[in-house]
Protein backbone atom coordinates (compact mmCIF):
# COMPACT_ATOMS: atom_id res chain seq x y z
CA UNK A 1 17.77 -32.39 -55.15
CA UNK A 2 21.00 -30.87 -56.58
CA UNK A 3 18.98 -30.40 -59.95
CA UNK A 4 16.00 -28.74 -57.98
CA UNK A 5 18.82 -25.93 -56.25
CA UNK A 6 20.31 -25.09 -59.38
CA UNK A 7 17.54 -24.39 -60.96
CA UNK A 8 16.12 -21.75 -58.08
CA UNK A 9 19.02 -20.48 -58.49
CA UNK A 10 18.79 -19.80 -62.02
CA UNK A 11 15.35 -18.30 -61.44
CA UNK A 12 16.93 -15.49 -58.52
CA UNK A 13 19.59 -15.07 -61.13
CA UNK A 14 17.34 -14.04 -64.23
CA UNK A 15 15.07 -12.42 -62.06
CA UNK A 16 17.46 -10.46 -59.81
CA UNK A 17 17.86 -6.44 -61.56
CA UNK A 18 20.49 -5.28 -62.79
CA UNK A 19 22.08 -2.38 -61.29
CA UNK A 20 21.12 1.03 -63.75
CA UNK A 21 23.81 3.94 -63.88
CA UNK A 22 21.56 5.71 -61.01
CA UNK A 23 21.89 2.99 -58.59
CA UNK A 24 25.68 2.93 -58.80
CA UNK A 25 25.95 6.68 -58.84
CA UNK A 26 23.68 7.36 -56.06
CA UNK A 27 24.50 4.35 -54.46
CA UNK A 28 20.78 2.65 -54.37
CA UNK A 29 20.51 -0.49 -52.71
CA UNK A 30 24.17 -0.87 -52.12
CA UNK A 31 25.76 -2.52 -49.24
CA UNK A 32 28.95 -0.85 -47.68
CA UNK A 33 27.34 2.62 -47.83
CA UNK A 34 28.33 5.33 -44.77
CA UNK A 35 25.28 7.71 -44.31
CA UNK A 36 26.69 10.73 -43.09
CA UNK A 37 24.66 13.34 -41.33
CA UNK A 38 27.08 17.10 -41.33
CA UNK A 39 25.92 19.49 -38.51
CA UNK A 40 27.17 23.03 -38.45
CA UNK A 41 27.37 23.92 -34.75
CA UNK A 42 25.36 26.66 -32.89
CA UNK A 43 25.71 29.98 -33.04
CA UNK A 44 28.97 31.39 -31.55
CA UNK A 45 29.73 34.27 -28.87
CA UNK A 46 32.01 36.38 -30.13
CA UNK A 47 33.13 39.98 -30.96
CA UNK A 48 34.04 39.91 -34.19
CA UNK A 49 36.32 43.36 -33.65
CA UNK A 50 38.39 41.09 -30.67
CA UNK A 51 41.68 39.45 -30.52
CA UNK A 52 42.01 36.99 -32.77
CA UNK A 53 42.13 34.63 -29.56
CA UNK A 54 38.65 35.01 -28.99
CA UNK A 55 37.76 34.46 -32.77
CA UNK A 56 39.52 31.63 -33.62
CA UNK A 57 37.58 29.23 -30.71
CA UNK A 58 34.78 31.14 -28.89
CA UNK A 59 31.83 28.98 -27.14
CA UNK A 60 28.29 29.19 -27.92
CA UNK A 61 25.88 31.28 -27.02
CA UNK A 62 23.18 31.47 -25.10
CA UNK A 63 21.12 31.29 -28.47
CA UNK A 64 23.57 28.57 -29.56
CA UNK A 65 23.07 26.54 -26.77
CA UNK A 66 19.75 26.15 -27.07
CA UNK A 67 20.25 25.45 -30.74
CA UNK A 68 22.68 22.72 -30.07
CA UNK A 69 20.31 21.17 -27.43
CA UNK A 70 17.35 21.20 -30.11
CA UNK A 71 18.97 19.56 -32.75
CA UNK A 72 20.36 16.80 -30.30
CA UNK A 73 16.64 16.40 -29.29
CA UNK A 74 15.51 16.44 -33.42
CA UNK A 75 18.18 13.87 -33.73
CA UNK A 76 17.39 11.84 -30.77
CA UNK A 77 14.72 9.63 -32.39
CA UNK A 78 16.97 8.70 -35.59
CA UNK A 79 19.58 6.00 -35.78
CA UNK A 80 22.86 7.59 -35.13
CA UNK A 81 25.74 4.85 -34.49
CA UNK A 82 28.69 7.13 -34.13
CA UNK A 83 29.44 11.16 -33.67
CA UNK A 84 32.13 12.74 -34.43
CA UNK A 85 33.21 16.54 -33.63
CA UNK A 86 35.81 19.52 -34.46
CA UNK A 87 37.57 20.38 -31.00
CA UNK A 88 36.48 23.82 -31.13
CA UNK A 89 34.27 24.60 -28.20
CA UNK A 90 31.03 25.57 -30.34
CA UNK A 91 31.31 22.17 -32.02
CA UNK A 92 32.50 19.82 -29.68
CA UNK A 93 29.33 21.24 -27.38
CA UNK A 94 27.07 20.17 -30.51
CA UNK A 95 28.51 17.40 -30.80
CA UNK A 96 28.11 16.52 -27.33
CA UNK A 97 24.33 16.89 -27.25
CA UNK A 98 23.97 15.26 -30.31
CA UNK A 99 25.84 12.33 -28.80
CA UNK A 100 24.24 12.18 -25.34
CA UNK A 101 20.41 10.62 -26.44
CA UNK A 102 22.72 7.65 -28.13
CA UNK A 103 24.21 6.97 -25.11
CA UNK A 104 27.34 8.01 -27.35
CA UNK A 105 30.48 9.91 -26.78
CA UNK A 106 31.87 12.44 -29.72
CA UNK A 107 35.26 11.30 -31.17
CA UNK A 108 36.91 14.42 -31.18
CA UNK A 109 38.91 15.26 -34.61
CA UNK A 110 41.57 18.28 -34.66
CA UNK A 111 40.86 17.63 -38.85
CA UNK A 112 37.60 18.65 -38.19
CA UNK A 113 38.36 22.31 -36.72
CA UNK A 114 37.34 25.01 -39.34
CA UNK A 115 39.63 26.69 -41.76
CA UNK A 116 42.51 28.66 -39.64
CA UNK A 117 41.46 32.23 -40.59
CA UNK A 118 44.14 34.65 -39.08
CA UNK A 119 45.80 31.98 -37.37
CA UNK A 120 49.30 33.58 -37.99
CA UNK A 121 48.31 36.56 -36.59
CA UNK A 122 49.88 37.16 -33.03
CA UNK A 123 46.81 36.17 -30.32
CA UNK A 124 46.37 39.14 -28.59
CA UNK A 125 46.07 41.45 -31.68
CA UNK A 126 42.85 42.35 -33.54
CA UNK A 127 42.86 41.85 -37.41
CA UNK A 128 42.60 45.50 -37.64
CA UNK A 129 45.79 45.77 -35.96
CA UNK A 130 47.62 43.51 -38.00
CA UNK A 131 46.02 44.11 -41.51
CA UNK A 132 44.89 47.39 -41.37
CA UNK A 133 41.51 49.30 -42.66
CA UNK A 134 42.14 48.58 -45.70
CA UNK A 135 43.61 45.58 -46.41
CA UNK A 136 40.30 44.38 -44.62
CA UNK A 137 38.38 45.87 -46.95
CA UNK A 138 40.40 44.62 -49.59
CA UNK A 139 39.94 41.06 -48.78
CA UNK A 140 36.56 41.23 -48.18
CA UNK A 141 35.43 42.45 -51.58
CA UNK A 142 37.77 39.84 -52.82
CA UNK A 143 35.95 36.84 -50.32
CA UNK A 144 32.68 38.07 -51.90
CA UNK A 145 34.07 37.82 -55.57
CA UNK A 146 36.35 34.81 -55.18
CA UNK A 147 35.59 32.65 -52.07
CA UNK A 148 38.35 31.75 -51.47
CA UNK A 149 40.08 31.39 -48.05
CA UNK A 150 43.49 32.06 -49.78
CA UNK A 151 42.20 35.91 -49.88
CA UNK A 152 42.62 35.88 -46.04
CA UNK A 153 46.66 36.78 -45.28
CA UNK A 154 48.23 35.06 -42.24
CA UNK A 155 46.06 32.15 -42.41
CA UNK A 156 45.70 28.59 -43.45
CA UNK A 157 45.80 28.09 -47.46
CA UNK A 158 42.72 26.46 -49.12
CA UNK A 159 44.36 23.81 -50.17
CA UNK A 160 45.69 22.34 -46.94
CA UNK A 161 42.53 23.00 -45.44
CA UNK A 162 40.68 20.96 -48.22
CA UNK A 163 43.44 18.35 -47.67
CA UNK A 164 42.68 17.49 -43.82
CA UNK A 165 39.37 18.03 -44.45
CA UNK A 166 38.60 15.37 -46.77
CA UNK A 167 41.04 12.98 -45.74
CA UNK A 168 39.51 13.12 -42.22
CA UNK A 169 35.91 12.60 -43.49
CA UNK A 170 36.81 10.02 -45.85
CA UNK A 171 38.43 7.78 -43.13
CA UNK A 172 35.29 8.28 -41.15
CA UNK A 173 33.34 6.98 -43.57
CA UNK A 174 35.66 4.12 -44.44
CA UNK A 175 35.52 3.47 -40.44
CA UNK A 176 31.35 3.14 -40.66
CA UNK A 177 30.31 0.89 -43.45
CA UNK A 178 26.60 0.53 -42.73
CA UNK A 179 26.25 3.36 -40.36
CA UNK A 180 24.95 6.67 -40.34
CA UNK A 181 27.40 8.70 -38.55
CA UNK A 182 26.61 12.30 -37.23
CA UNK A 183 29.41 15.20 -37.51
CA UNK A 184 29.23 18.22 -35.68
CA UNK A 185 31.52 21.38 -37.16
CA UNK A 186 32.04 23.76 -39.34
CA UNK A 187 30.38 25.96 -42.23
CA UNK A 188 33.81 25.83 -43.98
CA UNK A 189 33.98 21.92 -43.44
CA UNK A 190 31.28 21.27 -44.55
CA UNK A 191 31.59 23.19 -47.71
CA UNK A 192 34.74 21.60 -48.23
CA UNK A 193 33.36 18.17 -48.15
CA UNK A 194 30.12 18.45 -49.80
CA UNK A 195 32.15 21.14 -52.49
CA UNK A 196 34.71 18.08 -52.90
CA UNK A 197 31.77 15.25 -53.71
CA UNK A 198 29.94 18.00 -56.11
CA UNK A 199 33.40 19.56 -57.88
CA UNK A 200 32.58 23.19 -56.50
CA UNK A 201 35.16 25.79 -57.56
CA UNK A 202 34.26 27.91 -54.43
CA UNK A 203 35.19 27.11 -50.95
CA UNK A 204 31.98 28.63 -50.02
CA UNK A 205 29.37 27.96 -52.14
CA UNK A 206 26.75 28.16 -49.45
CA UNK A 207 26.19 29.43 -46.07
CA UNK A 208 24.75 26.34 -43.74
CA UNK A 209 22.74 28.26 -40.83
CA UNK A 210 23.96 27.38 -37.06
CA UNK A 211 22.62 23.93 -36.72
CA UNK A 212 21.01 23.25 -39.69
CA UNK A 213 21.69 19.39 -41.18
């Protein structure tokens, strides 16, 4: 009867918790939640006294293949309903073996690509050609005190690289409600994103290893 239904009802009602200030900030049994799952790349082949050319998108490694083919294989037996990747070679190829045991094909990003470090610079120079000894020198000490990409001259600002950044990632997740999602790119990425959900000063505030989740 009609009186029977309402009163289950009221039972689920009185019975049903209440959402605590944990569940809502961490998001416990919440529907509409993105999982998402940040992978640096592999490790990159590179010489780090080269044209800036050959810094700003070098491939992987031989080591960093084999990296990016183990964590596709550690990732293999998890649910992973999309992947997404930074063009860059090193992390479109992670990307790309992440993808391949879901039958799945990376969605590549240019928002994803890490922080333009000495993009300005003309291609076929070296930084020490265009900075000098030591205004190197210089800017490292001040990376190590500050971390802050706005040290670096000639290069993308921290700010607009925070901007794409987290735009990018938040339309991914607004794309995947009730999905975990996989993203293959950068150390500086990811620092931007995780430093954005946690309020980090720092645009580095940790070093993720090549690969590492």
């Amino acid at each position: 009867t009609n009186e029977e239904a309402m009163e289950r009802a009221d039972v689920r009602a009185a019975t049903q918790r209440v959402p605590g200030a944990f569940d809502i900030a961490f998001l416990s049994n919440t529907e509409n939640v993105t999982e998402l799952v940040l992978v640096r790349h592999g490790q990159q082949d590179f010489d780090p006294a080269g044209p800036v050319a050959q810094l700003l998108d070098p491939p992987l490694s031989t080591l960093g293949e084999q990296q990016a083919r183990l964590v596709g294989e550690h990732l293999s037996t998890q649910r992973i309903d999309a992947v997404y990747a930074s063009p860059l070679k090193r992390a479109a190829a992670t990307g790309h073996e992440i993808a391949r045991h879901h039958r799945l094909e990376p969605t590549i990003l240019d928002d994803l690509r890490e922080v333009g470090i000495f993009e300005q610079i003309p291609h076929d120079q070296t930084p020490l050609e265009a900075i000098g000894r030591l205004g190197l020198a210089g800017l490292r000490q001040r990376m190590v005190d500050e971390r802050s990409w706005d040290v670096y001259p000639m290069s993308e600002s921290s700010f607009a690289f925070r901007k794409r950044v987290i735009n990018v990632i938040e339309g991914i997740i607004a794309t995947h409600p009730n999905q975990r999602v996989a993203i293959a790119c950068h150390g500086g990425v990811i620092n931007a994103y995780v430093g954005h959900v946690i309020g980090s000063k720092y645009d580095m505030f940790f070093r993720p290893a090549h690969t590492s989740i």
